[in-house]
Protein backbone atom coordinates (compact mmCIF):
# COMPACT_ATOMS: atom_id res chain seq x y z
CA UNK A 1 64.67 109.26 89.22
CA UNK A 2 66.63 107.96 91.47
CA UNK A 3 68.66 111.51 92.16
CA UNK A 4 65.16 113.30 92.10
CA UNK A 5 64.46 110.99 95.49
CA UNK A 6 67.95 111.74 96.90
CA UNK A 7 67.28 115.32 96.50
CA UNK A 8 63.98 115.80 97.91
CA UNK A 9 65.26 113.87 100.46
CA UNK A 10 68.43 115.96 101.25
CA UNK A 11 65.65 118.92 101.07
CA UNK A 12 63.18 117.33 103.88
CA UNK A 13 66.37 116.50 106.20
CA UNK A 14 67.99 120.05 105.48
CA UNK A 15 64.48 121.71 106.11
CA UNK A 16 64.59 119.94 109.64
CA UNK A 17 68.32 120.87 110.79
CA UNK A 18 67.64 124.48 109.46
CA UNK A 19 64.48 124.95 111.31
CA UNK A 20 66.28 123.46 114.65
CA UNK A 21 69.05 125.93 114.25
CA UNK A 22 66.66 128.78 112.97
CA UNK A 23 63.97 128.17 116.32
CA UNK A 24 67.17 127.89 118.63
CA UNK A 25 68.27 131.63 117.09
CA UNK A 26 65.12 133.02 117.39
CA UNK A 27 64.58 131.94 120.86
CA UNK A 28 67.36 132.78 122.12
CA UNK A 29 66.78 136.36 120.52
CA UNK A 30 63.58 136.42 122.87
CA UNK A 31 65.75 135.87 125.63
CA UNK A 32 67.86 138.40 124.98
CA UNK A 33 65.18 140.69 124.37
CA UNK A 34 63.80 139.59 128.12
CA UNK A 35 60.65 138.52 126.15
CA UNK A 36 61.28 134.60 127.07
CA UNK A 37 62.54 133.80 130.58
CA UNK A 38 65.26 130.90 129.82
CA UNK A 39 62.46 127.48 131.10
CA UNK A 40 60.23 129.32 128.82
CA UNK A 41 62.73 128.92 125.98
CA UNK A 42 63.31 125.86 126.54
CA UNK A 43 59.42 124.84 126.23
CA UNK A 44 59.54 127.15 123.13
CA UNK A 45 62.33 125.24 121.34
CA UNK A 46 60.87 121.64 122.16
CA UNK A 47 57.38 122.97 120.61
CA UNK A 48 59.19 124.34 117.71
CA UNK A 49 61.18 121.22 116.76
CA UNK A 50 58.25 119.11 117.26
CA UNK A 51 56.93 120.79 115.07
CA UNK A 52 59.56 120.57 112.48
CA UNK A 53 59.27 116.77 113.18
CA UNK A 54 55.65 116.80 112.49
CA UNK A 55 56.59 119.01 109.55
CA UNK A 56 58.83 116.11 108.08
CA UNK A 57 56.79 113.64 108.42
CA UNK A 58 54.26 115.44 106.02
CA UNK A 59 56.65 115.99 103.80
CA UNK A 60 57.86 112.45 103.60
CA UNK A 61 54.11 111.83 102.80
CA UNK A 62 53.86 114.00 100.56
CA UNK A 63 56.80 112.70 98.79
CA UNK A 64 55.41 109.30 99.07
CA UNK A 65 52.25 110.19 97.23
CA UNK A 66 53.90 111.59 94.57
CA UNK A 67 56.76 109.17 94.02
CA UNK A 68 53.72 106.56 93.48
CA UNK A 69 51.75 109.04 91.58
CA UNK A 70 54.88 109.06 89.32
CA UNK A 71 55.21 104.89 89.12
CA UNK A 72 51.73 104.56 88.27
CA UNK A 73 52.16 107.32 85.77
CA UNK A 74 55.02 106.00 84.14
CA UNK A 75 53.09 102.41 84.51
CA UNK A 76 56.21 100.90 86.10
CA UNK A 77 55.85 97.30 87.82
CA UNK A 78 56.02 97.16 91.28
CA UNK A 79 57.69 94.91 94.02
CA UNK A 80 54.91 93.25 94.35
CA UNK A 81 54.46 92.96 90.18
CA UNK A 82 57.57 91.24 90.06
CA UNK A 83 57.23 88.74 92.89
CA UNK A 84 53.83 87.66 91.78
CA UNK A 85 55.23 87.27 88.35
CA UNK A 86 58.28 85.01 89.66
CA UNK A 87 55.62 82.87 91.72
CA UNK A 88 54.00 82.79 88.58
CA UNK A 89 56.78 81.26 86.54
CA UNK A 90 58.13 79.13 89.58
CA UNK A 91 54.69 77.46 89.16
CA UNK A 92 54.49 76.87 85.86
CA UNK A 93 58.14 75.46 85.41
CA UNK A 94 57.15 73.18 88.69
CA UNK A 95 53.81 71.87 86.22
CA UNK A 96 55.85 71.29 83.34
CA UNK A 97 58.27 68.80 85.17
C-alpha cells in the first residue's frame, strides 16, 4: 500500500512541475507569436501555476478520500484505534495493581 501512496504521490508532484514547465512553453509561444506582450505573460504564467496549485491540492484530496475509503474498506485500525486501545490497557493494568 504503502508504494501505491508513494506513487500517486510522485504523480500529483510530477503533474505540478510538468504543468509549470508546460504553461511557461506555451506562454512563451504566445509571445513569440506577438499574441502576449511579455507583463501579460507574466500574469498568464502566475494564473496558470496557481492553478496547478489549486489543481494539487484537489488531488491530494482526492487521494485522501480514497486512501480512507481503502482503510475503512480493508477495516484496518486507525491511529486513533490504537491509542484508545493502549489507554485502555494502561487503565486496566493501573486497576489491577
Amino acid at each position: 500500500m504503502m508504494d501505491f501512496i508513494k506513487k500517486g504521490l510522485a504523480f500529483g508532484l510530477g503533474l505540478a512541475v510538468t504543468s509549470k514547465e508546460q504553461a511557461e512553453k506555451f506562454v512563451n509561444e504566445l509571445v513569440k507569436k506577438g499574441e502576449l506582450s511579455q507583463e501579460e505573460s507574466k500574469d498568464m504564467i502566475n494564473q496558470l501555476i496557481q492553478r496547478g496549485e489549486e489543481e494539487k491540492k484537489e488531488i491530494k484530496r482526492i487521494m485522501r478520500e480514497q486512501l480512507k475509503q481503502m482503510m475503512d474498506e480493508l477495516n484496518l485500525a486507525t491511529k486513533d484505534d490504537i491509542n484508545r486501545l493502549e489507554q485502555r490497557i494502561q487503565n486496566l493494568e493501573k486497576r489491577d495493581e
